[in-house]
C-alpha atoms as a PDB file:
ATOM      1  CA  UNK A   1      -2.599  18.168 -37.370  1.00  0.00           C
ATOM      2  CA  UNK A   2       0.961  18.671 -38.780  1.00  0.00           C
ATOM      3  CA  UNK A   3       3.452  21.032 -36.682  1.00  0.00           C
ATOM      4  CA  UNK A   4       2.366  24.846 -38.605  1.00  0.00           C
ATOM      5  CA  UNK A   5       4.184  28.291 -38.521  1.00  0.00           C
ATOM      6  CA  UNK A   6       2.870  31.897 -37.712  1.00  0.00           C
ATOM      7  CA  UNK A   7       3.601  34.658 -39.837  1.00  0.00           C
ATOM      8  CA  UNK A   8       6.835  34.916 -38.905  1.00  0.00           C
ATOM      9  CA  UNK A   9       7.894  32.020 -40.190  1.00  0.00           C
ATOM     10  CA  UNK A  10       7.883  30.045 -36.302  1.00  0.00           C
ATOM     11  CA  UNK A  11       6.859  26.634 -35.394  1.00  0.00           C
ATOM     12  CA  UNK A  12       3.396  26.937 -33.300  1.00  0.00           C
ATOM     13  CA  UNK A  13       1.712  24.322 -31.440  1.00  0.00           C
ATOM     14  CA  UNK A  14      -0.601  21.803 -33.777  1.00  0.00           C
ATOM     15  CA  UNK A  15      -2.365  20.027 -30.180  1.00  0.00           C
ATOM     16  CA  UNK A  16      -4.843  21.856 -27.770  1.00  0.00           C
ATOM     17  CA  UNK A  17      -3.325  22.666 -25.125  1.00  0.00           C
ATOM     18  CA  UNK A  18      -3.885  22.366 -21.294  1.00  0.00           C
ATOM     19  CA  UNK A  19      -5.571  19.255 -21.902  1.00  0.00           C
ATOM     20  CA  UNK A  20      -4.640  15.496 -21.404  1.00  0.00           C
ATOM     21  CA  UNK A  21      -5.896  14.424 -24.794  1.00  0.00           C
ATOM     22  CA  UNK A  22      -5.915  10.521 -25.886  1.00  0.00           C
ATOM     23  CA  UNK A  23      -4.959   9.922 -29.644  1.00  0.00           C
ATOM     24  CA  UNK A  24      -4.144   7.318 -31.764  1.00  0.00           C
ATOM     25  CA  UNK A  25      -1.029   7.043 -33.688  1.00  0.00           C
ATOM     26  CA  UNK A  26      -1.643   8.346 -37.445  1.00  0.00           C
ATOM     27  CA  UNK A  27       0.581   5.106 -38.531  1.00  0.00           C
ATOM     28  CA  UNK A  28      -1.075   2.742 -36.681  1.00  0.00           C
ATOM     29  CA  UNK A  29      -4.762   3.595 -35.467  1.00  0.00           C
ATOM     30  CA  UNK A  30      -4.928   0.079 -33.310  1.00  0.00           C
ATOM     31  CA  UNK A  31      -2.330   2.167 -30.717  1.00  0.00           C
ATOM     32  CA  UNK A  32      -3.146   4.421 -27.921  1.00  0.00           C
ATOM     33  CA  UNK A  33      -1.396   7.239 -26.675  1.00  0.00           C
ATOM     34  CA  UNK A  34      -2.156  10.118 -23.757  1.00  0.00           C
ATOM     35  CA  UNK A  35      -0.050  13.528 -24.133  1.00  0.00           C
ATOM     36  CA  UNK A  36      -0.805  16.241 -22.774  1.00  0.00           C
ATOM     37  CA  UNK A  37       0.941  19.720 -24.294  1.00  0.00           C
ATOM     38  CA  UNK A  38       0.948  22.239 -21.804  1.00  0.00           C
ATOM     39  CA  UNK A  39       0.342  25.913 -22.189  1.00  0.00           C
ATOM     40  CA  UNK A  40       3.720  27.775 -20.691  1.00  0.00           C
ATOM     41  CA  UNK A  41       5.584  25.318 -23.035  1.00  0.00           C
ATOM     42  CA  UNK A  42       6.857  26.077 -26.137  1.00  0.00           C
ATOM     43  CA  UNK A  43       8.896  24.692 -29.668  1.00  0.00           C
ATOM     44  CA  UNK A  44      12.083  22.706 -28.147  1.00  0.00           C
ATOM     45  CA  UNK A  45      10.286  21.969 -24.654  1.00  0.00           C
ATOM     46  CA  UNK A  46      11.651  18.732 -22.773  1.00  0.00           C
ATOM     47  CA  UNK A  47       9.489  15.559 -22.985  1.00  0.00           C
ATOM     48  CA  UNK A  48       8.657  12.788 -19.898  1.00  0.00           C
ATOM     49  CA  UNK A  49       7.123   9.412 -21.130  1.00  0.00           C
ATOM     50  CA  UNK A  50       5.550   7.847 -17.945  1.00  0.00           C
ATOM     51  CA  UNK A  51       4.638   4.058 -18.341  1.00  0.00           C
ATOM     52  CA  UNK A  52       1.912   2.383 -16.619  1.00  0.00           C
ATOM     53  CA  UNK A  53       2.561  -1.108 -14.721  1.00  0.00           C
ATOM     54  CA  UNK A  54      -0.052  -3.660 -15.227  1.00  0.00           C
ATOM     55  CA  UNK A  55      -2.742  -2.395 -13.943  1.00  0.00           C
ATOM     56  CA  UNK A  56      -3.328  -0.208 -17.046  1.00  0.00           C
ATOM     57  CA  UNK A  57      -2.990   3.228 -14.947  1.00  0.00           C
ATOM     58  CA  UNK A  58      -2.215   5.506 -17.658  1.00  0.00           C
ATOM     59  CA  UNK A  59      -4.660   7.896 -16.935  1.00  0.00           C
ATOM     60  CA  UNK A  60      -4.134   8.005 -13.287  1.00  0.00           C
ATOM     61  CA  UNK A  61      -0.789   8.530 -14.119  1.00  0.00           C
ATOM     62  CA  UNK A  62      -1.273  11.565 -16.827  1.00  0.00           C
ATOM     63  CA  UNK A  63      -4.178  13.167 -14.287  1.00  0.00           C
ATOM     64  CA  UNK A  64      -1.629  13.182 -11.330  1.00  0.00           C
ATOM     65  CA  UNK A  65       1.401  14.395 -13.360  1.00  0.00           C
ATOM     66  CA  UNK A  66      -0.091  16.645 -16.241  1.00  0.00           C
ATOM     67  CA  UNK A  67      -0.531  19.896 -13.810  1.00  0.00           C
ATOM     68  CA  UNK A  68       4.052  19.439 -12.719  1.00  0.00           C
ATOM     69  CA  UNK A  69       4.130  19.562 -16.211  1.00  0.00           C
ATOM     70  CA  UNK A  70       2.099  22.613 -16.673  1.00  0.00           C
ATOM     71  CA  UNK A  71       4.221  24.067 -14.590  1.00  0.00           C
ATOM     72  CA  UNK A  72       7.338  23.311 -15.865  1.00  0.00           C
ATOM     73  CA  UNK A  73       6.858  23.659 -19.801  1.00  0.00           C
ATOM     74  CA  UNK A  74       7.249  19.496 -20.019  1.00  0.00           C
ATOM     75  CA  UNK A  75       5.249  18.049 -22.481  1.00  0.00           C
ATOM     76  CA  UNK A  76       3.951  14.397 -21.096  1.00  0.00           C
ATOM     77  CA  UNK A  77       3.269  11.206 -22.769  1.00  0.00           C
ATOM     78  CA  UNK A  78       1.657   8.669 -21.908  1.00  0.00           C
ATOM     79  CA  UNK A  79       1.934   5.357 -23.932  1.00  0.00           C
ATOM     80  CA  UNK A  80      -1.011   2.908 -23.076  1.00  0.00           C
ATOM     81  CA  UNK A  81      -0.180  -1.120 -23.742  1.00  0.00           C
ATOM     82  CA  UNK A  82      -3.252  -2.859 -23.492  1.00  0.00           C
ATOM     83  CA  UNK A  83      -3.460  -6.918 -21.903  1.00  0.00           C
ATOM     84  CA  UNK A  84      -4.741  -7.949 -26.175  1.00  0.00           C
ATOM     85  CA  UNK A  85      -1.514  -6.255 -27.848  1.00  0.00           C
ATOM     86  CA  UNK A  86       1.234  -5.844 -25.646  1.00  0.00           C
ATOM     87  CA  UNK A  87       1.049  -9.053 -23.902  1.00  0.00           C
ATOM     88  CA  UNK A  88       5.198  -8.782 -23.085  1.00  0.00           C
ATOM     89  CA  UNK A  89       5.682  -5.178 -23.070  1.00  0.00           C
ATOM     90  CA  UNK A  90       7.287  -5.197 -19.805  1.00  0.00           C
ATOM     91  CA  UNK A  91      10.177  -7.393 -21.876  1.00  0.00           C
ATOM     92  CA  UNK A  92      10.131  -4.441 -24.948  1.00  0.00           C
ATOM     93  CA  UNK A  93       7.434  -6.937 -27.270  1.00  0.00           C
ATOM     94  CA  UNK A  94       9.554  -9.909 -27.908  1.00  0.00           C
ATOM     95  CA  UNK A  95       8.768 -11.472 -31.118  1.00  0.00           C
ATOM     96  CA  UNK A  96       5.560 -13.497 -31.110  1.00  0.00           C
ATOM     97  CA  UNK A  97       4.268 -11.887 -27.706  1.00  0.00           C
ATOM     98  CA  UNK A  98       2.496  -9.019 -29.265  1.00  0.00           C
ATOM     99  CA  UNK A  99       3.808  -4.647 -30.589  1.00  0.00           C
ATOM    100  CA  UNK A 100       7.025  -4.335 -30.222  1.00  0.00           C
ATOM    101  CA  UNK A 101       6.508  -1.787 -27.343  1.00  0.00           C
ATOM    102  CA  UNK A 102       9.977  -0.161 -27.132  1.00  0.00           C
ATOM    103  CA  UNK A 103       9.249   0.962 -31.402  1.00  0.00           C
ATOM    104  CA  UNK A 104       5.882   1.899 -30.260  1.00  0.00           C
ATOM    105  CA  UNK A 105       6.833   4.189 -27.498  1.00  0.00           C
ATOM    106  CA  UNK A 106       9.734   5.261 -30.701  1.00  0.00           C
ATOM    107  CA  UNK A 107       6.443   6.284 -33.083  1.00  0.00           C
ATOM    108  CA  UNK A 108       4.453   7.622 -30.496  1.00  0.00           C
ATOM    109  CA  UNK A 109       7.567  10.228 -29.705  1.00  0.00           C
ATOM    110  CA  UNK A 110       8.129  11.097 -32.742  1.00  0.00           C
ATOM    111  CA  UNK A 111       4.897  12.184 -33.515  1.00  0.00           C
ATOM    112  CA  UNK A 112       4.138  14.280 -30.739  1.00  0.00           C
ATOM    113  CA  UNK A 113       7.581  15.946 -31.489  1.00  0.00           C
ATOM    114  CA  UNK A 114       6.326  16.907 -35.293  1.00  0.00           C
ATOM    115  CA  UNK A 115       2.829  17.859 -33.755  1.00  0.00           C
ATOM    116  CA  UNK A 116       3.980  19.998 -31.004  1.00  0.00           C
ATOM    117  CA  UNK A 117       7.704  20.991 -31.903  1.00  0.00           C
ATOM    118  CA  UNK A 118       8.764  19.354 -28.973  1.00  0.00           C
ATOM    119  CA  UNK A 119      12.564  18.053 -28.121  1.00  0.00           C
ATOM    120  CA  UNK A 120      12.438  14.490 -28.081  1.00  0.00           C
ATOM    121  CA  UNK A 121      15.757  13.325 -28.901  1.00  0.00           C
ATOM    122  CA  UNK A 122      16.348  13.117 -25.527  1.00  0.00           C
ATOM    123  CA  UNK A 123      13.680  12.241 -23.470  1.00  0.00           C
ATOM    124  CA  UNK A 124      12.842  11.925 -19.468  1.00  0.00           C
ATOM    125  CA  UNK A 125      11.308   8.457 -18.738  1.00  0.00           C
ATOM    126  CA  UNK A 126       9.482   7.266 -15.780  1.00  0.00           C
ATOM    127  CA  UNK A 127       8.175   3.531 -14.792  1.00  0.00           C
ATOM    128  CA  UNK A 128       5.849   2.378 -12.100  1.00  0.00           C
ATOM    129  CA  UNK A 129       6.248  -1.756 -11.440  1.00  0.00           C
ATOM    130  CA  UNK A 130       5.999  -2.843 -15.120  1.00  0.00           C
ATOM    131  CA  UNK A 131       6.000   0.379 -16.536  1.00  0.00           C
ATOM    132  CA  UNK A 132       9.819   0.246 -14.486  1.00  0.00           C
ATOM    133  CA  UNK A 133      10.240  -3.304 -15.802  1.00  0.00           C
ATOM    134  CA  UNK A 134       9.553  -1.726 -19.699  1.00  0.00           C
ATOM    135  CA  UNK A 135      11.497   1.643 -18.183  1.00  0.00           C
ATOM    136  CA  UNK A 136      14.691   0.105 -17.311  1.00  0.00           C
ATOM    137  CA  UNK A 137      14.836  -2.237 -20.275  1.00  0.00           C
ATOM    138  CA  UNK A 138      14.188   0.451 -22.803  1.00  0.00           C
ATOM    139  CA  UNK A 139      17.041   3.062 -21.420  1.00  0.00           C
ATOM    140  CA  UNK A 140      19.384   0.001 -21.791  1.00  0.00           C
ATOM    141  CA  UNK A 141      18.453  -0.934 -25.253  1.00  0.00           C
ATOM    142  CA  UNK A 142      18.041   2.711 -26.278  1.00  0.00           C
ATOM    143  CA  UNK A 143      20.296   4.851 -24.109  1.00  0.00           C
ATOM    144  CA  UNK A 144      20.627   7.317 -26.832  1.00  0.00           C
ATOM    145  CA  UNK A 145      17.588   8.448 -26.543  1.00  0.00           C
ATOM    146  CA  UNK A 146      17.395   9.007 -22.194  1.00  0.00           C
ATOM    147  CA  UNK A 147      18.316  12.131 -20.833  1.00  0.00           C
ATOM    148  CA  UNK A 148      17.527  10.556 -17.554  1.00  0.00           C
ATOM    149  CA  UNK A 149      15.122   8.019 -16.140  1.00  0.00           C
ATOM    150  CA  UNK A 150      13.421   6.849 -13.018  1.00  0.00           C
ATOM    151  CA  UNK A 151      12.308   3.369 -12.353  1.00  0.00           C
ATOM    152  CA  UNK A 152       9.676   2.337  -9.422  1.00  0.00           C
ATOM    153  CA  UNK A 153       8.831  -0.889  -7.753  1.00  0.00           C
ATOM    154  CA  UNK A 154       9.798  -2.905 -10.692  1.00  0.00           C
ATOM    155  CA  UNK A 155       9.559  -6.881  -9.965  1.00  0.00           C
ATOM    156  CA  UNK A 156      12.317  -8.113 -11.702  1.00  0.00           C
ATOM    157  CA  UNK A 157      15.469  -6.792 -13.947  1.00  0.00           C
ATOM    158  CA  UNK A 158      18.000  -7.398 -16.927  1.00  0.00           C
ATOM    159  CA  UNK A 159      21.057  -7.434 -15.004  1.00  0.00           C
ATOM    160  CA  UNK A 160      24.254  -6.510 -16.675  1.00  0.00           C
ATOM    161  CA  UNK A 161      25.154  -9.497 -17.489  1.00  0.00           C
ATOM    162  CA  UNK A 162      26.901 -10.709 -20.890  1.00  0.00           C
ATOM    163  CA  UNK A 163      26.773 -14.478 -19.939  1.00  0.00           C
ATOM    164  CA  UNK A 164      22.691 -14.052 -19.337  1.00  0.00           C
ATOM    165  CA  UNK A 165      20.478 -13.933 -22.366  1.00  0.00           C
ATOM    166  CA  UNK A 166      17.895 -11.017 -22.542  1.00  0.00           C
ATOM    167  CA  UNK A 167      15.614 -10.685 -20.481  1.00  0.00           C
ATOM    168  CA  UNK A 168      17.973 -11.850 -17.615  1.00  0.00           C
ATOM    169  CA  UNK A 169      20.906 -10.829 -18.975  1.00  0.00           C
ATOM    170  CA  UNK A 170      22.236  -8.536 -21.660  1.00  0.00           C
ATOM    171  CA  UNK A 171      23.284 -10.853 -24.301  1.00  0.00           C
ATOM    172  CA  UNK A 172      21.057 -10.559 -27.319  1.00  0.00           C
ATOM    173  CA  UNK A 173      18.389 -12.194 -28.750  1.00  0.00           C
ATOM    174  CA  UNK A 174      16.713 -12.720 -32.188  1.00  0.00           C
ATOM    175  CA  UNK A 175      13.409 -11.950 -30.605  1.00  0.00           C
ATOM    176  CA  UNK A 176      14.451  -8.338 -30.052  1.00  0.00           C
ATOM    177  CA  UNK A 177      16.024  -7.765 -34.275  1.00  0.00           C
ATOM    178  CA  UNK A 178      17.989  -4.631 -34.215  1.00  0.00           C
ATOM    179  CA  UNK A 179      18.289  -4.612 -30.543  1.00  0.00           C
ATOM    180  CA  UNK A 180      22.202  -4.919 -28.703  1.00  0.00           C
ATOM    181  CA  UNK A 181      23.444  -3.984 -25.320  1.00  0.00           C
ATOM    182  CA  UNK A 182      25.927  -1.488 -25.031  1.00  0.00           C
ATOM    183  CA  UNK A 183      26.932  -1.326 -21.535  1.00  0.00           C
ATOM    184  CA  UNK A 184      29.744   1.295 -22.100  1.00  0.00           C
ATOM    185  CA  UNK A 185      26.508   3.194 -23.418  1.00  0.00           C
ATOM    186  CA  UNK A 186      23.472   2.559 -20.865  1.00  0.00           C
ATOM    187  CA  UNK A 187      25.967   2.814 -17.960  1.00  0.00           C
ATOM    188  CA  UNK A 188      26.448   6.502 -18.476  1.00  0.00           C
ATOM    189  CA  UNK A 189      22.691   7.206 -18.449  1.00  0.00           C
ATOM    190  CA  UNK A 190      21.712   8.591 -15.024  1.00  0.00           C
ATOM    191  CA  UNK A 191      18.881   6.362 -13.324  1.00  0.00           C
ATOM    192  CA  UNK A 192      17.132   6.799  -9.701  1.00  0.00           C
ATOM    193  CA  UNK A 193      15.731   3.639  -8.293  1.00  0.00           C
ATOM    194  CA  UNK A 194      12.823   3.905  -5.528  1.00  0.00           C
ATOM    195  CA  UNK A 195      11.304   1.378  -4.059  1.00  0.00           C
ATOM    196  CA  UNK A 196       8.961   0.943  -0.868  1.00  0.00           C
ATOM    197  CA  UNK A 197      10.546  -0.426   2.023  1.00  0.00           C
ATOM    198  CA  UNK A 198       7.354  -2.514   2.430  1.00  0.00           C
ATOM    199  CA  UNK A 199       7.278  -3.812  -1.463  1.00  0.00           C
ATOM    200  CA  UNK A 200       7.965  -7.379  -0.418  1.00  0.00           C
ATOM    201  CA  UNK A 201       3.995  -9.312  -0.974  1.00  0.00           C
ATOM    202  CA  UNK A 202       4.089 -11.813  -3.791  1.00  0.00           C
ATOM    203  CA  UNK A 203       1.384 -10.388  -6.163  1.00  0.00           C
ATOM    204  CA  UNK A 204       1.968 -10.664  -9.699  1.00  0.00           C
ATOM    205  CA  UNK A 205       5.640 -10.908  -8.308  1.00  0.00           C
ATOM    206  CA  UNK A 206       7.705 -13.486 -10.981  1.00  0.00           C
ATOM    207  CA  UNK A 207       9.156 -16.333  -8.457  1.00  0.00           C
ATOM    208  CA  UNK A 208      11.032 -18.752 -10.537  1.00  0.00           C
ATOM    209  CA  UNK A 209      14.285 -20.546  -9.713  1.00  0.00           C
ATOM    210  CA  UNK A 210      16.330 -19.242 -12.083  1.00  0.00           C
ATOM    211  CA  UNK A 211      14.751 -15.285 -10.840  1.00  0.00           C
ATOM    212  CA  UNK A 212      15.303 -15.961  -7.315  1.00  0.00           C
ATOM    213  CA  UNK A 213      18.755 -17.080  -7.449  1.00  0.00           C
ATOM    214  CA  UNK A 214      19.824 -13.851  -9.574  1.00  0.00           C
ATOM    215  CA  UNK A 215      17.863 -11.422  -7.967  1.00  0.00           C
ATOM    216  CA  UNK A 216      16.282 -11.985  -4.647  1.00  0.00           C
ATOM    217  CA  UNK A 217      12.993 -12.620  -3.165  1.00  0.00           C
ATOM    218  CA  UNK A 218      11.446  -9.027  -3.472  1.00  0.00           C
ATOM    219  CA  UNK A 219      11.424  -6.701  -5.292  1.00  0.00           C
ATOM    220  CA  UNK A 220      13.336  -4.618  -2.585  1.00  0.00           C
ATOM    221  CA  UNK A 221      15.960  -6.881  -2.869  1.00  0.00           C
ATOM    222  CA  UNK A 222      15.751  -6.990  -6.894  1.00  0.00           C
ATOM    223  CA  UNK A 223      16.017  -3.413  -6.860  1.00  0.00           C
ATOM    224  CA  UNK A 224      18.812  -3.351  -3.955  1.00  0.00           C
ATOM    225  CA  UNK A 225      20.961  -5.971  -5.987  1.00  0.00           C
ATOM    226  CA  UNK A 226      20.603  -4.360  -9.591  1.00  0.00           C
ATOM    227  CA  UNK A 227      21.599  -1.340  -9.036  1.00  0.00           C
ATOM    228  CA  UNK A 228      24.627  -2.836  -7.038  1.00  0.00           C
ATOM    229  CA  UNK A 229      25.345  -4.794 -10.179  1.00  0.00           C
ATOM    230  CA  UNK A 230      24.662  -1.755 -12.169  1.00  0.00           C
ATOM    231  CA  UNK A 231      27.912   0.389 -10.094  1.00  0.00           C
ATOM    232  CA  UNK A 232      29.683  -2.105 -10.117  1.00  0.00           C
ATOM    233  CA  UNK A 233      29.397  -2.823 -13.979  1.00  0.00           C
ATOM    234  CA  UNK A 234      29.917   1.096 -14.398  1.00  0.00           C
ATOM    235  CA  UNK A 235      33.364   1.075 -11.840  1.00  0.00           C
ATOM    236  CA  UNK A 236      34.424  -2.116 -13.923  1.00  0.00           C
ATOM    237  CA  UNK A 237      34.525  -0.009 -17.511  1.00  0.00           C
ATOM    238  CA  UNK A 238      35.829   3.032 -15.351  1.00  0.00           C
ATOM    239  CA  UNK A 239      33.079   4.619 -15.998  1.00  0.00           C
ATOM    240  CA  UNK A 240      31.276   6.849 -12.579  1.00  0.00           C
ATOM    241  CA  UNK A 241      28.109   5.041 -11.493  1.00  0.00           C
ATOM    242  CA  UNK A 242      24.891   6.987 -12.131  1.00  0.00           C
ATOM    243  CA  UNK A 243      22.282   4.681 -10.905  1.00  0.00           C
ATOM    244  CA  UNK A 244      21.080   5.697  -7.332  1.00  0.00           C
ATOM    245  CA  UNK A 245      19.144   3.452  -4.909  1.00  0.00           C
ATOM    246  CA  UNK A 246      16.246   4.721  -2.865  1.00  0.00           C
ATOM    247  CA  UNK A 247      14.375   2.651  -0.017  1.00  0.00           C
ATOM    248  CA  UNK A 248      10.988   4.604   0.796  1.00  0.00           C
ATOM    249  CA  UNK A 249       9.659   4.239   4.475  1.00  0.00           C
ATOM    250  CA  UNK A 250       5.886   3.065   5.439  1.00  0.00           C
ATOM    251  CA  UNK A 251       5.424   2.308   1.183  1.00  0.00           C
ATOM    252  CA  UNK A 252       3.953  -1.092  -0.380  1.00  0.00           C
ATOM    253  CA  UNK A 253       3.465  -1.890  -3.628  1.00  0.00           C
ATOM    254  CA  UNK A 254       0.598   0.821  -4.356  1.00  0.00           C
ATOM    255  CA  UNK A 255       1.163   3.409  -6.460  1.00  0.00           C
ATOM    256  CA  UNK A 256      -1.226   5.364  -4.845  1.00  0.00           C
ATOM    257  CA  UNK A 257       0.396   4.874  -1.105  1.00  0.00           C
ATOM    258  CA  UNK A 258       3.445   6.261  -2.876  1.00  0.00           C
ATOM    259  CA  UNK A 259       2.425   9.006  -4.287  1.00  0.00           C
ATOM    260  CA  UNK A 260       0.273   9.787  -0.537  1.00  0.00           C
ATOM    261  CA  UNK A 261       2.891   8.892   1.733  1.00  0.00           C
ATOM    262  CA  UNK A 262       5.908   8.608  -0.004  1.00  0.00           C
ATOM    263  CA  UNK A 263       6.069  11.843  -2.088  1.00  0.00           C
ATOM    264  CA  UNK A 264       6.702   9.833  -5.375  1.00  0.00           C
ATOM    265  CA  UNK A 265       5.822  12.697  -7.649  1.00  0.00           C
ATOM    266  CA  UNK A 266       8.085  15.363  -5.641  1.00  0.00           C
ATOM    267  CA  UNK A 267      11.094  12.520  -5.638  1.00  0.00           C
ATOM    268  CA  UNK A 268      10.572  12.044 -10.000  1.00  0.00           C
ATOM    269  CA  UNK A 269      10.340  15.386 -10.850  1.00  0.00           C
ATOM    270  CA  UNK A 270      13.322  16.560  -8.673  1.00  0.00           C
ATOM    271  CA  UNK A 271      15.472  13.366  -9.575  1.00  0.00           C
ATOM    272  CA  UNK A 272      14.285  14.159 -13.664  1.00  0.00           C
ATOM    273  CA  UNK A 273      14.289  17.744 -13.824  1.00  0.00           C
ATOM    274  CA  UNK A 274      16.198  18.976 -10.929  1.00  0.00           C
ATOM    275  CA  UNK A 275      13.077  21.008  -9.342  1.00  0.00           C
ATOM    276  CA  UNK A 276      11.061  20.967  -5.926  1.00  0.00           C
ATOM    277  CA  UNK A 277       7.545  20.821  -7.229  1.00  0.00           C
ATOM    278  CA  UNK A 278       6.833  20.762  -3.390  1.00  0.00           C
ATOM    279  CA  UNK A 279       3.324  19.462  -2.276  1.00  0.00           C
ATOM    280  CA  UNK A 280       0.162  21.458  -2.673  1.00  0.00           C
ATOM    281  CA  UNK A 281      -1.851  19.604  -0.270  1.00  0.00           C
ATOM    282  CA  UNK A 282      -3.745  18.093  -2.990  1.00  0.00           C
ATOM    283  CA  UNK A 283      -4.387  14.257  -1.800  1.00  0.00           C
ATOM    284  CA  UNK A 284      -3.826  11.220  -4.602  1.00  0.00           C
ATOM    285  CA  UNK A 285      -7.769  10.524  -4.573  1.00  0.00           C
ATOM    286  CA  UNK A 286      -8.766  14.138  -5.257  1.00  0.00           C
ATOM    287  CA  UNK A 287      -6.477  14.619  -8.208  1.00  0.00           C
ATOM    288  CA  UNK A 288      -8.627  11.441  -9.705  1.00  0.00           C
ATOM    289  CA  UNK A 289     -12.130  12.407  -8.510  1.00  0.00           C
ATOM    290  CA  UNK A 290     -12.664  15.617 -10.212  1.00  0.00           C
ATOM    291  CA  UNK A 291     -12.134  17.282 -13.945  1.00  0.00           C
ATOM    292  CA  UNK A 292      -9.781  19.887 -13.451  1.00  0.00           C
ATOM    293  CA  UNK A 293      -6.681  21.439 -11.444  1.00  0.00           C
ATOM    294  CA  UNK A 294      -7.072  24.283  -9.726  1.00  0.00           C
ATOM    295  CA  UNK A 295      -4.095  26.542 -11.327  1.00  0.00           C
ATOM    296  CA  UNK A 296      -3.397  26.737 -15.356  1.00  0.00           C
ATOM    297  CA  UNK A 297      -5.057  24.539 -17.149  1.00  0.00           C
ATOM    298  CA  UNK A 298      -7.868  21.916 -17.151  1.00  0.00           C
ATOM    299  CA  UNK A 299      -6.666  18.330 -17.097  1.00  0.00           C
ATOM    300  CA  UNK A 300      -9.961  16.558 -18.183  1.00  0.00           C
ATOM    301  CA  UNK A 301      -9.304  13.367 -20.885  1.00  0.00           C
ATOM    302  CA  UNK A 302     -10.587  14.213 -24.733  1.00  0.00           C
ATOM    303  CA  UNK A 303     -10.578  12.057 -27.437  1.00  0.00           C
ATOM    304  CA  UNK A 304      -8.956  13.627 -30.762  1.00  0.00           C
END
């Protein structure tokens, strides 16, 4: 399913489109991906990798999102890392804790780029709690490659901290080869940080010492205090802060609350592409409970 030309010599989509379809890398069969190409896209159209958080809701997440992407000519992927091979994905794989999940999310880009012509040099990225831990983590270990990103209800953060080893901090480690911290770099790439003004239960919520004392309780004071320390980094190498802090009324921890009450896919799409997708009245358990949307496009799951 290479990327093949008309008969005018132009690139043409290689995927079915108008479909969320769930494929496994050529290179690596063991490793699941969900894209979804949509039709009013074309050859250089952007690309938005949204990671799940530990509940494995990569689906959810491609159902709710693939029809805004329809719309807008975005071509979505969707990375699954399963509990068996991605044990410390949220961390980017350190070495002996399962894939390497920042390369994976590398090979699963670049192959939907050679099978649909898309642009993804520069890609939109979007994390729900450890999706956002993986999210924030991978735009400061790769900021070359984020055009912008937005990170959700994460529990805990690398600050940007030289004195703190990764994952804490941003001095480097030999579990992560190849991997350094350029803050001079990461700083200039534009994040939006939302979190529910409820977020503060304890599930599956890291409470150590050494977390607390560097980052809070919650995780609406993780988020409060990183992206404090993330200006303030940014003002320190007089560079403009980017990194934007949101606090959502009447929101917990659910990702479907969010999306219901606290317009999380409106707040992405205008904070990653600079458009009102609006609301279509659609609610969060419909989108899940039947086959297709009701404007271009099915958004059913098929296995190629």
């Amino acid at each position: 399913m290479d990327l093949t030309h008309d008969e005018n010599g132009q690139p043409r989509w290689s995927l079915l489109r108008g479909r969320i379809l769930r494929r496994v890398l050529r290179r690596d069969p063991t490793q699941e991906y969900l894209v979804y190409a949509p039709r009013s896209g074309g050859v250089g159209a952007p690309v938005l990798a949204s990671v799940h958080g530990v509940s494995h809701n990569a689906f959810d997440q491609a159902r709710l999102f693939a029809p805004f992407c329809e719309k807008l000519g975005v071509v979505l992927v969707v990375p699954r890392f399963s509990s068996e091979q991605h044990t410390d994905y949220q961390r980017l794989g350190r070495g002996g804790r399962g894939v390497r999940a920042d390369l994976l999310l590398n090979q699963c880009l670049a192959e939907v780029a050679s099978l649909t012509g898309a642009d993804a040099t520069r890609i939109c990225l979007f994390g729900y709690s450890g999706g956002a831990q993986f999210a924030h983590r991978y735009l400061m270990a790769h900021p070359h490659r984020i055009a912008r990103a937005v990170v959700v209800a994460a529990g805990w953060y690398t600050f940007p901290d030289h004195r703190r080893r990764f994952p804490y901090g941003i001095r480097s480690t030999a579990s992560l080869p190849g991997v350094s911290f350029n803050p001079e770099e990461f700083l200039h790439v534009p994040v939006d940080v939302f979190i529910g003004a409820h977020d503060v239960g304890q599930a599956n919520l890291r409470r150590t010492e050494r977390t607390d004392s560097q980052q809070g309780v919650t995780r609406v004071e993780r988020a409060r205090n990183w992206v404090a320390a993330m200006r303030a980094a940014a003002e320190g190498y007089g560079i403009e802060p980017v990194v934007t802090f949101t606090e959502v009324p009447d929101v917990n921890h659910s990702f479907q609350r969010f999306c219901e009450r606290g317009r999380l896919i409106e707040r992405m799409f205008w904070s990653l592409f600079g458009v009102n997708v609006g609301s279509d009245g659609t609610r969060f358990e419909n989108r899940l409970s039947n086959g297709t949307d009701s404007g271009k496009g099915r958004v059913n799951l098929e296995d190629v």
